[in-house]
C-alpha atoms as a PDB file:
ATOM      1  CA  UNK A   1       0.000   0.000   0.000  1.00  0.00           C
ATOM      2  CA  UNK A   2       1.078   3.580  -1.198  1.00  0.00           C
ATOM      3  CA  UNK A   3       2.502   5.645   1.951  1.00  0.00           C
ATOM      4  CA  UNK A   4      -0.102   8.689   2.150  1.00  0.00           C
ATOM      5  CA  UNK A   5       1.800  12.276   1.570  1.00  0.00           C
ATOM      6  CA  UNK A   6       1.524  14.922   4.592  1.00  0.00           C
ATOM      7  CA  UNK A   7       0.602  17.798   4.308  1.00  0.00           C
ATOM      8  CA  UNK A   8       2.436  20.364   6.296  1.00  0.00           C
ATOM      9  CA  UNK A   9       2.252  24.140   6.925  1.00  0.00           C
ATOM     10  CA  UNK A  10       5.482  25.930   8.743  1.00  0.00           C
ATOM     11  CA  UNK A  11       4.306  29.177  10.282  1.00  0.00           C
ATOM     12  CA  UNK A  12       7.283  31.795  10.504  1.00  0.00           C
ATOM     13  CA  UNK A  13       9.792  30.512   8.074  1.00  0.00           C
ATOM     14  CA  UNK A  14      11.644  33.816   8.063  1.00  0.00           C
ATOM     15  CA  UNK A  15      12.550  32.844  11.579  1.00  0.00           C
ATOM     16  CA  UNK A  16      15.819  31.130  12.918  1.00  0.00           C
ATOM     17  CA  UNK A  17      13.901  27.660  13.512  1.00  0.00           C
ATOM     18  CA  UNK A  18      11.133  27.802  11.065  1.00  0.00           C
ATOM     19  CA  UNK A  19      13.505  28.384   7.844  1.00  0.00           C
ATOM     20  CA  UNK A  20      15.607  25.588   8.264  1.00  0.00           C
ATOM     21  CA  UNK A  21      12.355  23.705   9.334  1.00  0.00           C
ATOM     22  CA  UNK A  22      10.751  24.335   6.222  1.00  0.00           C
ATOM     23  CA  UNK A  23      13.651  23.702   3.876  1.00  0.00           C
ATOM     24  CA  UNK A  24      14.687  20.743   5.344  1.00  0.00           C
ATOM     25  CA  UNK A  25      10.950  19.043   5.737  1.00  0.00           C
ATOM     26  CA  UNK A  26      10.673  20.166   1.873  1.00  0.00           C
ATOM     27  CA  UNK A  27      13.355  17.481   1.278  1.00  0.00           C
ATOM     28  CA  UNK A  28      11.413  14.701   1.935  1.00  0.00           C
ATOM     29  CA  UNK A  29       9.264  13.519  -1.001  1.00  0.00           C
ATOM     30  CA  UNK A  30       6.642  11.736   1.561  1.00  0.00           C
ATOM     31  CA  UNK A  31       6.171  15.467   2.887  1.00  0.00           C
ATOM     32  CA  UNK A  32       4.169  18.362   0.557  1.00  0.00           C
ATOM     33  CA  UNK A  33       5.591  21.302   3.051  1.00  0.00           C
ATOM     34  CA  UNK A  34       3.814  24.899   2.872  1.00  0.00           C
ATOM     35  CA  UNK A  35       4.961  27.706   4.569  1.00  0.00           C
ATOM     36  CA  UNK A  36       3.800  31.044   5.594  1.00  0.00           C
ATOM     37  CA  UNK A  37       5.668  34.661   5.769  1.00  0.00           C
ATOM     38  CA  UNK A  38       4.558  38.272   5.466  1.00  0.00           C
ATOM     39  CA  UNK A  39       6.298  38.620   2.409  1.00  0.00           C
ATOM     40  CA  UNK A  40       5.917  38.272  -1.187  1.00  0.00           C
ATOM     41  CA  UNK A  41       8.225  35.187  -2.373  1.00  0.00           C
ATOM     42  CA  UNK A  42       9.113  33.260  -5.998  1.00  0.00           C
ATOM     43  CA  UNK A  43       8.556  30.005  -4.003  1.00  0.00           C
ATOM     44  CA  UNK A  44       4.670  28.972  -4.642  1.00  0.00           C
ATOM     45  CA  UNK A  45       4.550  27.276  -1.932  1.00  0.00           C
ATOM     46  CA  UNK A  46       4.922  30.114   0.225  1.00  0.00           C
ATOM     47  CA  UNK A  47       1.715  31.794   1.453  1.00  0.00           C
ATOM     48  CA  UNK A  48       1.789  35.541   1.508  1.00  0.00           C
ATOM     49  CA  UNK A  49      -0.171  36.260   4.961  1.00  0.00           C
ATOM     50  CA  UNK A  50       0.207  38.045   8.374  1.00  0.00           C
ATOM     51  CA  UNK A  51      -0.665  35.508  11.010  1.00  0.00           C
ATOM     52  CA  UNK A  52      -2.177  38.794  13.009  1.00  0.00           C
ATOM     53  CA  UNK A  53      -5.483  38.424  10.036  1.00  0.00           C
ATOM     54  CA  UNK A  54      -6.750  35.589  12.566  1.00  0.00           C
ATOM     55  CA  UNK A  55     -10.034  34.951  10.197  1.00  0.00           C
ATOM     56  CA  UNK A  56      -7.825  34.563   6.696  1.00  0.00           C
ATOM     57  CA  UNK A  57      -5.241  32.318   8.991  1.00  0.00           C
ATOM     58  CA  UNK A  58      -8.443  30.536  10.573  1.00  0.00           C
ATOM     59  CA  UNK A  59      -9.698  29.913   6.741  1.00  0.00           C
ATOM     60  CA  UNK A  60      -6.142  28.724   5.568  1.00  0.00           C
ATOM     61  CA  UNK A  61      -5.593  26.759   7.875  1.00  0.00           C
ATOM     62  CA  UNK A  62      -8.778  24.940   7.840  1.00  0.00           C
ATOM     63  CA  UNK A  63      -9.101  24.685   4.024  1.00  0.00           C
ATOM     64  CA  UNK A  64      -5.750  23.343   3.674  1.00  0.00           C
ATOM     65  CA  UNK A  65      -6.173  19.728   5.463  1.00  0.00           C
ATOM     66  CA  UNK A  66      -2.993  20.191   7.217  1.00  0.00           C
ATOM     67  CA  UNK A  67      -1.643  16.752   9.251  1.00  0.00           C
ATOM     68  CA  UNK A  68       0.353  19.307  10.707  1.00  0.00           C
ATOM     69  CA  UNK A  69       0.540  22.772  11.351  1.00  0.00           C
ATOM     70  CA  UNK A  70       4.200  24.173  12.778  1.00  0.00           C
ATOM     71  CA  UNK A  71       4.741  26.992  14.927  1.00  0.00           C
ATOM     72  CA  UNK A  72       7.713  29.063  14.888  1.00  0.00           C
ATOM     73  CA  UNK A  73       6.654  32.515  15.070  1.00  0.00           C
ATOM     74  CA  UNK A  74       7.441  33.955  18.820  1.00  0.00           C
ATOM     75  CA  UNK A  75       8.659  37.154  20.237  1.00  0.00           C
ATOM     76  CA  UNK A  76      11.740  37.084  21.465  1.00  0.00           C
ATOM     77  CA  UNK A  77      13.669  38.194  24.636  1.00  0.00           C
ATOM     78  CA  UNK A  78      14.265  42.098  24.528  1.00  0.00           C
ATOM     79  CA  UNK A  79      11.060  42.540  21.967  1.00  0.00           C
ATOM     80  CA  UNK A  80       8.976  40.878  24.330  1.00  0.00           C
ATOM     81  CA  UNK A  81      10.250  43.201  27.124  1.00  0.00           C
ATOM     82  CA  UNK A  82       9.534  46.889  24.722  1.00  0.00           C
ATOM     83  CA  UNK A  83       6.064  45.577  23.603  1.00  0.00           C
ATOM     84  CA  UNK A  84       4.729  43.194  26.263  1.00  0.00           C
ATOM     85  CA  UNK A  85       1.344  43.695  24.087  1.00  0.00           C
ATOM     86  CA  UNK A  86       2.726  41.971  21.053  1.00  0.00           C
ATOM     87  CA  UNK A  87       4.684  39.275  23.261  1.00  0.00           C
ATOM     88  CA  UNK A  88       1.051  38.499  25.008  1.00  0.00           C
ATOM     89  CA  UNK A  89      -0.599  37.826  21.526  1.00  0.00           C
ATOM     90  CA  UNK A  90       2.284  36.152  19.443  1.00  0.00           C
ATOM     91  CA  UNK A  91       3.631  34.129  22.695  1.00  0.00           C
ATOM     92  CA  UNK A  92       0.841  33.138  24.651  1.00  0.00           C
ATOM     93  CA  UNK A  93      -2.593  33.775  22.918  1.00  0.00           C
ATOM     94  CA  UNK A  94      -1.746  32.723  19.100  1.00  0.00           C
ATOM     95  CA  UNK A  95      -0.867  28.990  19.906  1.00  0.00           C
ATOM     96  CA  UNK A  96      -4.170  28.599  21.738  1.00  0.00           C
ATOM     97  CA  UNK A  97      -5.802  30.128  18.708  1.00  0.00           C
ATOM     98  CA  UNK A  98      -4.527  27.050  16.680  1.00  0.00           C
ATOM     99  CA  UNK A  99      -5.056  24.603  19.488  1.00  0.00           C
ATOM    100  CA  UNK A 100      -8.829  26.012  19.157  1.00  0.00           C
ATOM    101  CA  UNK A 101      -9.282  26.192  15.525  1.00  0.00           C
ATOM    102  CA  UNK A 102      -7.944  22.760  15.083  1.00  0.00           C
ATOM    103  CA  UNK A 103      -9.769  21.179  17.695  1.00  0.00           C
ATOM    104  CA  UNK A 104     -12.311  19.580  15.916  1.00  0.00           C
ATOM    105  CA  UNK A 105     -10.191  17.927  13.243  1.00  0.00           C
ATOM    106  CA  UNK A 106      -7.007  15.490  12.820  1.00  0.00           C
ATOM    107  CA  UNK A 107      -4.684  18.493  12.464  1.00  0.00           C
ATOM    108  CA  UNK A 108      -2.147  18.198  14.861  1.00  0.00           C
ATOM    109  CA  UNK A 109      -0.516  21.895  16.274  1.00  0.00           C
ATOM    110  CA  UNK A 110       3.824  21.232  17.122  1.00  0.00           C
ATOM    111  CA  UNK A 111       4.650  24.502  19.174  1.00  0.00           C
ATOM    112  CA  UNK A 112       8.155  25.541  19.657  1.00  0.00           C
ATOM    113  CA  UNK A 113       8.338  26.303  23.322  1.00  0.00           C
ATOM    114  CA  UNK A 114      11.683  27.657  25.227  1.00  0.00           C
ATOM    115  CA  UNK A 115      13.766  26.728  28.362  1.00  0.00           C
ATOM    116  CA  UNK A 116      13.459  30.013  29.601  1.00  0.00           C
ATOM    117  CA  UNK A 117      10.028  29.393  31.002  1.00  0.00           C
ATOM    118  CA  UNK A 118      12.719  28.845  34.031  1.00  0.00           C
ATOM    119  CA  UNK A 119      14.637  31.529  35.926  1.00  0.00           C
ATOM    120  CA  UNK A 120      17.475  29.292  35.938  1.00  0.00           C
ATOM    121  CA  UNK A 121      18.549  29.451  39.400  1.00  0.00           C
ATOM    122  CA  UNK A 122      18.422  25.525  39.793  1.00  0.00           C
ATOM    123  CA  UNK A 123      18.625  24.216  36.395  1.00  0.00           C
ATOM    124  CA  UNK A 124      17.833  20.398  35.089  1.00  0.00           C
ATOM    125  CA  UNK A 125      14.267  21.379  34.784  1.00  0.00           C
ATOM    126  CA  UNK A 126      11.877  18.761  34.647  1.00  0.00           C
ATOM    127  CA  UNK A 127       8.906  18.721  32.151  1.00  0.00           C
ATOM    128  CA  UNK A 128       6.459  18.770  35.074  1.00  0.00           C
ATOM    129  CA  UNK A 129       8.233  21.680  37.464  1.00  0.00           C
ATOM    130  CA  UNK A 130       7.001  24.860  37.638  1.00  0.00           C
ATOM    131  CA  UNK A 131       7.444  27.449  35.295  1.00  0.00           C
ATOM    132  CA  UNK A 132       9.302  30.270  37.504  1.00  0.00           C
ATOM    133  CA  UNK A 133      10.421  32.354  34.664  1.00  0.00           C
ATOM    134  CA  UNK A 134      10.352  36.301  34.861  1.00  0.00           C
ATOM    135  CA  UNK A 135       9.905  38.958  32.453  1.00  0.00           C
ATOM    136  CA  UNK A 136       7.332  39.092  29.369  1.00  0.00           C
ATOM    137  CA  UNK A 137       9.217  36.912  27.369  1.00  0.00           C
ATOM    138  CA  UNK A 138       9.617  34.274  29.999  1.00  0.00           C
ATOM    139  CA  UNK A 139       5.997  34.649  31.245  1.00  0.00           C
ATOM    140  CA  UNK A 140       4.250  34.940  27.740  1.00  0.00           C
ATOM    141  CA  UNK A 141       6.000  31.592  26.548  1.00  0.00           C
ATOM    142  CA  UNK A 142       5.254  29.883  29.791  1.00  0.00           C
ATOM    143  CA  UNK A 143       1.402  30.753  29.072  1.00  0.00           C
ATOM    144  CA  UNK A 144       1.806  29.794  25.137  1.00  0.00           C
ATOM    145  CA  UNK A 145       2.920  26.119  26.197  1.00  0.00           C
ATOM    146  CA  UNK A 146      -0.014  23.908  24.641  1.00  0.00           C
ATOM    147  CA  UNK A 147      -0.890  20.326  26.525  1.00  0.00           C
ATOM    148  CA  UNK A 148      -3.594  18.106  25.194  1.00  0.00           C
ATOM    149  CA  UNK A 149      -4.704  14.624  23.613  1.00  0.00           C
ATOM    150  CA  UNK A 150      -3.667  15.401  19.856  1.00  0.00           C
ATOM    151  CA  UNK A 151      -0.969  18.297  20.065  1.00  0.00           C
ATOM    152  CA  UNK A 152       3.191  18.840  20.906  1.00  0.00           C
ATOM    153  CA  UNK A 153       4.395  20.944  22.262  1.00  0.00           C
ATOM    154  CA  UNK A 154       8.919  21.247  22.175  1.00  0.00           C
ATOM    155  CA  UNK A 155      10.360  22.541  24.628  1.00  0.00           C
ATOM    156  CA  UNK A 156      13.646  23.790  23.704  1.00  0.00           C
ATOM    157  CA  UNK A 157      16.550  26.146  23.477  1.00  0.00           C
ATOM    158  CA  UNK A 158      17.932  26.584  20.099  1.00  0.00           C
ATOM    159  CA  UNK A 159      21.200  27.473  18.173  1.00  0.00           C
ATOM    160  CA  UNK A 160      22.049  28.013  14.315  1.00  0.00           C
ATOM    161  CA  UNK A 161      22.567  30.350  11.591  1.00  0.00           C
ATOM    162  CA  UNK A 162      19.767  33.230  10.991  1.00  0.00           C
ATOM    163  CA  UNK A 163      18.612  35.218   7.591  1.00  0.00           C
ATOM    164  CA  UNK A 164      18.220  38.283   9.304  1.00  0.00           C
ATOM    165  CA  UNK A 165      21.384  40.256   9.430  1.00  0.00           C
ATOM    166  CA  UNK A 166      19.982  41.763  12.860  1.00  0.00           C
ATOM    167  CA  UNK A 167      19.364  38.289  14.739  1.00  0.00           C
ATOM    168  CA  UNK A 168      20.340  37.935  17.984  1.00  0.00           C
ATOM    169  CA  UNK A 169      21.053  34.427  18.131  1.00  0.00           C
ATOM    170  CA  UNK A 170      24.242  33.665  20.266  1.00  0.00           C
ATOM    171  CA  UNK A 171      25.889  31.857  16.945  1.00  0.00           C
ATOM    172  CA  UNK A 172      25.218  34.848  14.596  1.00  0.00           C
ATOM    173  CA  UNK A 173      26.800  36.913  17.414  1.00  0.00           C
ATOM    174  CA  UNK A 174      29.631  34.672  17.320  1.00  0.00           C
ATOM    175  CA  UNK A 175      29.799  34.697  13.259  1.00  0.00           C
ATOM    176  CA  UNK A 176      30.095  38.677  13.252  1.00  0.00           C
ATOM    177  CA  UNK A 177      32.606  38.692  16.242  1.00  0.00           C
ATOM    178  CA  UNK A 178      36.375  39.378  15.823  1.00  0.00           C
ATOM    179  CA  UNK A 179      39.166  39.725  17.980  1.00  0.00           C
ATOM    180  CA  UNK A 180      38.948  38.890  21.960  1.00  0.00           C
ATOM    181  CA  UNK A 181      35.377  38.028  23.207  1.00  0.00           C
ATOM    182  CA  UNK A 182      34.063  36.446  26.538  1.00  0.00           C
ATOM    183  CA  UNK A 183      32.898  33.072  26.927  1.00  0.00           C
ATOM    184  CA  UNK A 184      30.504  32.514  30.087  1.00  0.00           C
ATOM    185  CA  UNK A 185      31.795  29.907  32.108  1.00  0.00           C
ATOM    186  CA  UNK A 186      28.753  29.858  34.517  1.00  0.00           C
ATOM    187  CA  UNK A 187      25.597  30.135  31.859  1.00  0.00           C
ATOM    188  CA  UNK A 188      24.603  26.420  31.521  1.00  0.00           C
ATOM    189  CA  UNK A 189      23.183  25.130  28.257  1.00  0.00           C
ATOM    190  CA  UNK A 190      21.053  21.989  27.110  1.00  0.00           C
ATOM    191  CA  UNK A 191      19.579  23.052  23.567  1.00  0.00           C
ATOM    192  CA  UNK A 192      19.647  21.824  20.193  1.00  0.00           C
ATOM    193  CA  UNK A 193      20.787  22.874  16.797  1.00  0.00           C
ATOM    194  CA  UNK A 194      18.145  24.086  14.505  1.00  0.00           C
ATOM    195  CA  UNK A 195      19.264  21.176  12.281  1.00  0.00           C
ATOM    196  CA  UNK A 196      18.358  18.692  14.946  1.00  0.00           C
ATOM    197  CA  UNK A 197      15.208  20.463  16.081  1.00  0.00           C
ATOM    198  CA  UNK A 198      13.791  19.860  11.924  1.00  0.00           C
ATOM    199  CA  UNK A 199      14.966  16.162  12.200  1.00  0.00           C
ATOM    200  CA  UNK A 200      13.289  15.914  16.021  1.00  0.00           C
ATOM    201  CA  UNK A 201      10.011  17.590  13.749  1.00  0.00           C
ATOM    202  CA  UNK A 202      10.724  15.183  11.059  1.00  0.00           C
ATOM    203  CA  UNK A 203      10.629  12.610  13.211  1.00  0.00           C
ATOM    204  CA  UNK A 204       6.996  13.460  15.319  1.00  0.00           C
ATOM    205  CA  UNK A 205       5.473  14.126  12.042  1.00  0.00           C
ATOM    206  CA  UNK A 206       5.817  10.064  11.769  1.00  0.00           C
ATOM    207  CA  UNK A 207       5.599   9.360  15.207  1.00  0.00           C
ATOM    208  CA  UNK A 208       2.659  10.801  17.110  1.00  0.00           C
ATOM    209  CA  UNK A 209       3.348  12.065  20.258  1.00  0.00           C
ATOM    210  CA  UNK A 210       1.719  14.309  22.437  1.00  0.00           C
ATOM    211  CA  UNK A 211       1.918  17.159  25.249  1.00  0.00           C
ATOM    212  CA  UNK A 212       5.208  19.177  26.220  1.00  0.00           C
ATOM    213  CA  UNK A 213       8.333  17.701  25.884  1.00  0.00           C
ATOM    214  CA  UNK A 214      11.941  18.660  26.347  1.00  0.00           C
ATOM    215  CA  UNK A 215      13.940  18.233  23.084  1.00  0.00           C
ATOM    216  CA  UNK A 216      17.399  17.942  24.951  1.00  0.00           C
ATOM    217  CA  UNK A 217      20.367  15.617  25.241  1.00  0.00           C
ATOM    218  CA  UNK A 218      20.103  16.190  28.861  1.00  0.00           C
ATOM    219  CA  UNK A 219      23.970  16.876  29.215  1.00  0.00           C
ATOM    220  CA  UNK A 220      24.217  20.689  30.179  1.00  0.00           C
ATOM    221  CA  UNK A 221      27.125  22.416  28.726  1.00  0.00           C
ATOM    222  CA  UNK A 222      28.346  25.873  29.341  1.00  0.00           C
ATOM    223  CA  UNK A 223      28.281  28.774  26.713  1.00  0.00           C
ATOM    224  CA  UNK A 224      32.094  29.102  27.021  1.00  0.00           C
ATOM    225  CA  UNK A 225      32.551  25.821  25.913  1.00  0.00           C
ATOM    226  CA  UNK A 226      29.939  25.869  23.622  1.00  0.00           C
ATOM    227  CA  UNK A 227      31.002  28.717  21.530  1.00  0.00           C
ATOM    228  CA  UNK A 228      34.513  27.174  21.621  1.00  0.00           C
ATOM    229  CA  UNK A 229      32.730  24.437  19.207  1.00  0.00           C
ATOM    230  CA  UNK A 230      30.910  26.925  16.948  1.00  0.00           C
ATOM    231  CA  UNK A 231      34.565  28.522  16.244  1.00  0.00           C
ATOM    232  CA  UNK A 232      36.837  25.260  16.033  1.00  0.00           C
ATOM    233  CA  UNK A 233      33.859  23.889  13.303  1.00  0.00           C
ATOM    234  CA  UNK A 234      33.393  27.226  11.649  1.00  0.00           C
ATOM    235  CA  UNK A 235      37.220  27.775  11.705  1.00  0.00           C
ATOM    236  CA  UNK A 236      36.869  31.307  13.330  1.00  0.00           C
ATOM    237  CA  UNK A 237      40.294  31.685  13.326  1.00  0.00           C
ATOM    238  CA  UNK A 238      40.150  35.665  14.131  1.00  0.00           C
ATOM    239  CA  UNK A 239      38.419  35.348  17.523  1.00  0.00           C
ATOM    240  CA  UNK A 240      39.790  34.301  20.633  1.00  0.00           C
ATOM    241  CA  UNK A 241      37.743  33.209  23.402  1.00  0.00           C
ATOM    242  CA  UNK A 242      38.395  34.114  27.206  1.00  0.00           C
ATOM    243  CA  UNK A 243      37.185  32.375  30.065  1.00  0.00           C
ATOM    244  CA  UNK A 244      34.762  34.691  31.988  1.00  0.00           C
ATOM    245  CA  UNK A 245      32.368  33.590  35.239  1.00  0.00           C
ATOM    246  CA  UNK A 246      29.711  36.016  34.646  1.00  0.00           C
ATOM    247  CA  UNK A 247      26.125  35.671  36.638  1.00  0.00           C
ATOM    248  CA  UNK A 248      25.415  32.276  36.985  1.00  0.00           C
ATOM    249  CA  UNK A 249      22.684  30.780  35.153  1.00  0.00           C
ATOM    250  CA  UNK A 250      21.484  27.385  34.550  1.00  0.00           C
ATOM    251  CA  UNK A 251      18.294  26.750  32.237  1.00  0.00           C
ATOM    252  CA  UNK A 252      19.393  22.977  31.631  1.00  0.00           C
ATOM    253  CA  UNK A 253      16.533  20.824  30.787  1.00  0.00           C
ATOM    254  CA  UNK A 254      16.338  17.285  32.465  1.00  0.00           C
ATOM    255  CA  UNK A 255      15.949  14.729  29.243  1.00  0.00           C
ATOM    256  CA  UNK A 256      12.806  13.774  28.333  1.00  0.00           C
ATOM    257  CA  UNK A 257      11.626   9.487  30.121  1.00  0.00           C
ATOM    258  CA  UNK A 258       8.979   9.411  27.827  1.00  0.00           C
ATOM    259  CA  UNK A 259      10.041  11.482  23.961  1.00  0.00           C
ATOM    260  CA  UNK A 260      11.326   8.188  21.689  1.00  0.00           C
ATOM    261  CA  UNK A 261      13.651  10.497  20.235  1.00  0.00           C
ATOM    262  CA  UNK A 262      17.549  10.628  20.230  1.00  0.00           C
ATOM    263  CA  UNK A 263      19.547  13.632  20.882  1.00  0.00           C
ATOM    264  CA  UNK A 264      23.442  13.423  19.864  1.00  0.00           C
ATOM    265  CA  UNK A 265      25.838  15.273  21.498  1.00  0.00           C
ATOM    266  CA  UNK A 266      26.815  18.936  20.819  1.00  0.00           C
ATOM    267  CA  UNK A 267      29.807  18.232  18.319  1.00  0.00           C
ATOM    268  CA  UNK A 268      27.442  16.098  15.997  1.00  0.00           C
ATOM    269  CA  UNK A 269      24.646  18.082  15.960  1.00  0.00           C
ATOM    270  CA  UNK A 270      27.162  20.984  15.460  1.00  0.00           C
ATOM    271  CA  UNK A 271      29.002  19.533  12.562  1.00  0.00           C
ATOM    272  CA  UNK A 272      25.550  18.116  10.827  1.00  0.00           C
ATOM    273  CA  UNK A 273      24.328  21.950  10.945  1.00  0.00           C
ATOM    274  CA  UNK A 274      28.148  22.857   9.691  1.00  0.00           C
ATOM    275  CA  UNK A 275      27.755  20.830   6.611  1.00  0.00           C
ATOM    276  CA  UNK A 276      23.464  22.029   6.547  1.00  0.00           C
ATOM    277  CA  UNK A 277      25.099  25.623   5.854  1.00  0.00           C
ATOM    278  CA  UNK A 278      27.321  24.273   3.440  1.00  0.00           C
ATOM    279  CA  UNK A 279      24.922  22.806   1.288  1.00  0.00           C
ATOM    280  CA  UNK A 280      23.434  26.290   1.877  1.00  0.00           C
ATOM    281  CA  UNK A 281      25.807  28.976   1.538  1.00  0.00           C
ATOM    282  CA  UNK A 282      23.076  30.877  -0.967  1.00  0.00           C
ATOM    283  CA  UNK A 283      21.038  31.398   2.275  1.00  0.00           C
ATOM    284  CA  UNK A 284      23.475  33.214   4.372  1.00  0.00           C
ATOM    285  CA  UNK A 285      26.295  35.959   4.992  1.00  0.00           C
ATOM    286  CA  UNK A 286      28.458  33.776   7.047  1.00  0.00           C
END
């Protein structure tokens, strides 16, 4: 019996997660990926639309027949903090809006949550401990976290290469760095690659799973150390990295007992996502 093609829609594929989401899901011949920006695009199967329009989203959505609908649209950190109006409708209210609209059929919602729904004072957060986190961005995320019978929600922290020249992901930072720069010693990491988080998506699309879940190796690793891999893989030979304590913080996520999916460790997923960019170069300014 013929395998039955998904249908898929990526929201925010602009975004750090959602564009390497969407171009590596539109790889797979048993997938027929969609994707949605605000912008006008030669790719026809990108859908011109603000998500903001809820009733043209709500009819998209539903007309489509999606088996699933992705979301990676979010405010982030300092945004979040300036317009804590925008942060309470993108973060929190629009991933119950596609919980609700999807309720009543077999589309199933994946929302990209964050680890900083924790203040990080204790770190190797369970899945069930409570979410502590302060500021809009933390609280706004915390409140977006979707848990029912049909949908997923990730919860993750995530690292890899961005189209807009203004991200303020920590390895674009590193990519437009030169000469010396500090490496935290004490700010305690357990994310993913974007690379790994569009396998991990890859991977539930096939295998149903459901509520929040933390997409983590579960071995924490500090930020010095961890930008010390993004520059001996990206050969940054014209930075050098110093050792600095800084404010202790520890966001670490305790791995997953019950997720049936694998995790490698940071040099792997580091030098998949090194040859991803590769592959790639037309995308970025690396």
């Amino acid at each position: 019996m013929e395998q039955k093609i998904k249908k898929i829609l990526v929201l925010g594929v602009k975004g750090m997660a959602g564009h390497v989401i969407y171009s590596y899901l539109s790889q797979n011949p048993a997938l027929d990926v969609f994707g949605i920006a605000r912008n006008n695009s030669d790719d026809k199967k990108l859908i011109n639309l603000d998500v903001s329009k809820a009733e043209i989203l709500e009819k998209t959505v539903k007309s489509g027949n999606f088996d699933v609908v992705i979301n990676c649209i979010g405010i982030l950190n300092k945004d979040a903090e300036d317009h804590p109006a925008k942060a309470i409708w993108y973060n929190s209210y629009f991933p119950h809006f596609l919980e609700q609209i999807t309720a009543d059929s077999e589309t199933r919602i994946f929302h990209i949550s964050t680890d900083c729904v924790f203040n990080g004072k204790k770190g190797n957060y369970a899945e069930n401990d409570m979410k502590d986190g302060e500021g809009f961005y933390a609280q706004s995320k915390a409140l977006g976290e979707i848990e029912n019978s049909k949908d997923l929600t990730l919860r993750t922290s995530i690292v890899g290469p961005e189209l807009n020249r203004n991200g303020i992901g920590l390895f674009h930072w590193l990519m437009n760095q030169n000469g010396e720069i500090k490496g935290y010693t004490s700010a305690i990491w357990s994310g993913v690659t974007t690379l790994e988080l569009a396998k991990a998506v890859e991977f539930f699309i096939e295998n149903k799973h459901r509520g929040i879940a933390h997409l983590t190796n579960g071995i924490p690793i500090n930020k010095y150390d961890l930008i010390s891999l993004f520059k001996e893989i990206w050969k940054k030979e014209n930075i050098n990295i110093v050792p600095f304590d800084g404010k202790k913080v520890d966001k670490s996520l305790k791995k997953s007992l019950v997720l049936p999916y694998h995790v490698p460790d940071y040099r792997e997923m580091l030098e998949d996502q090194y040859l991803w960019m590769k592959e790639h170069a037309n995308l970025y300014n690396y």
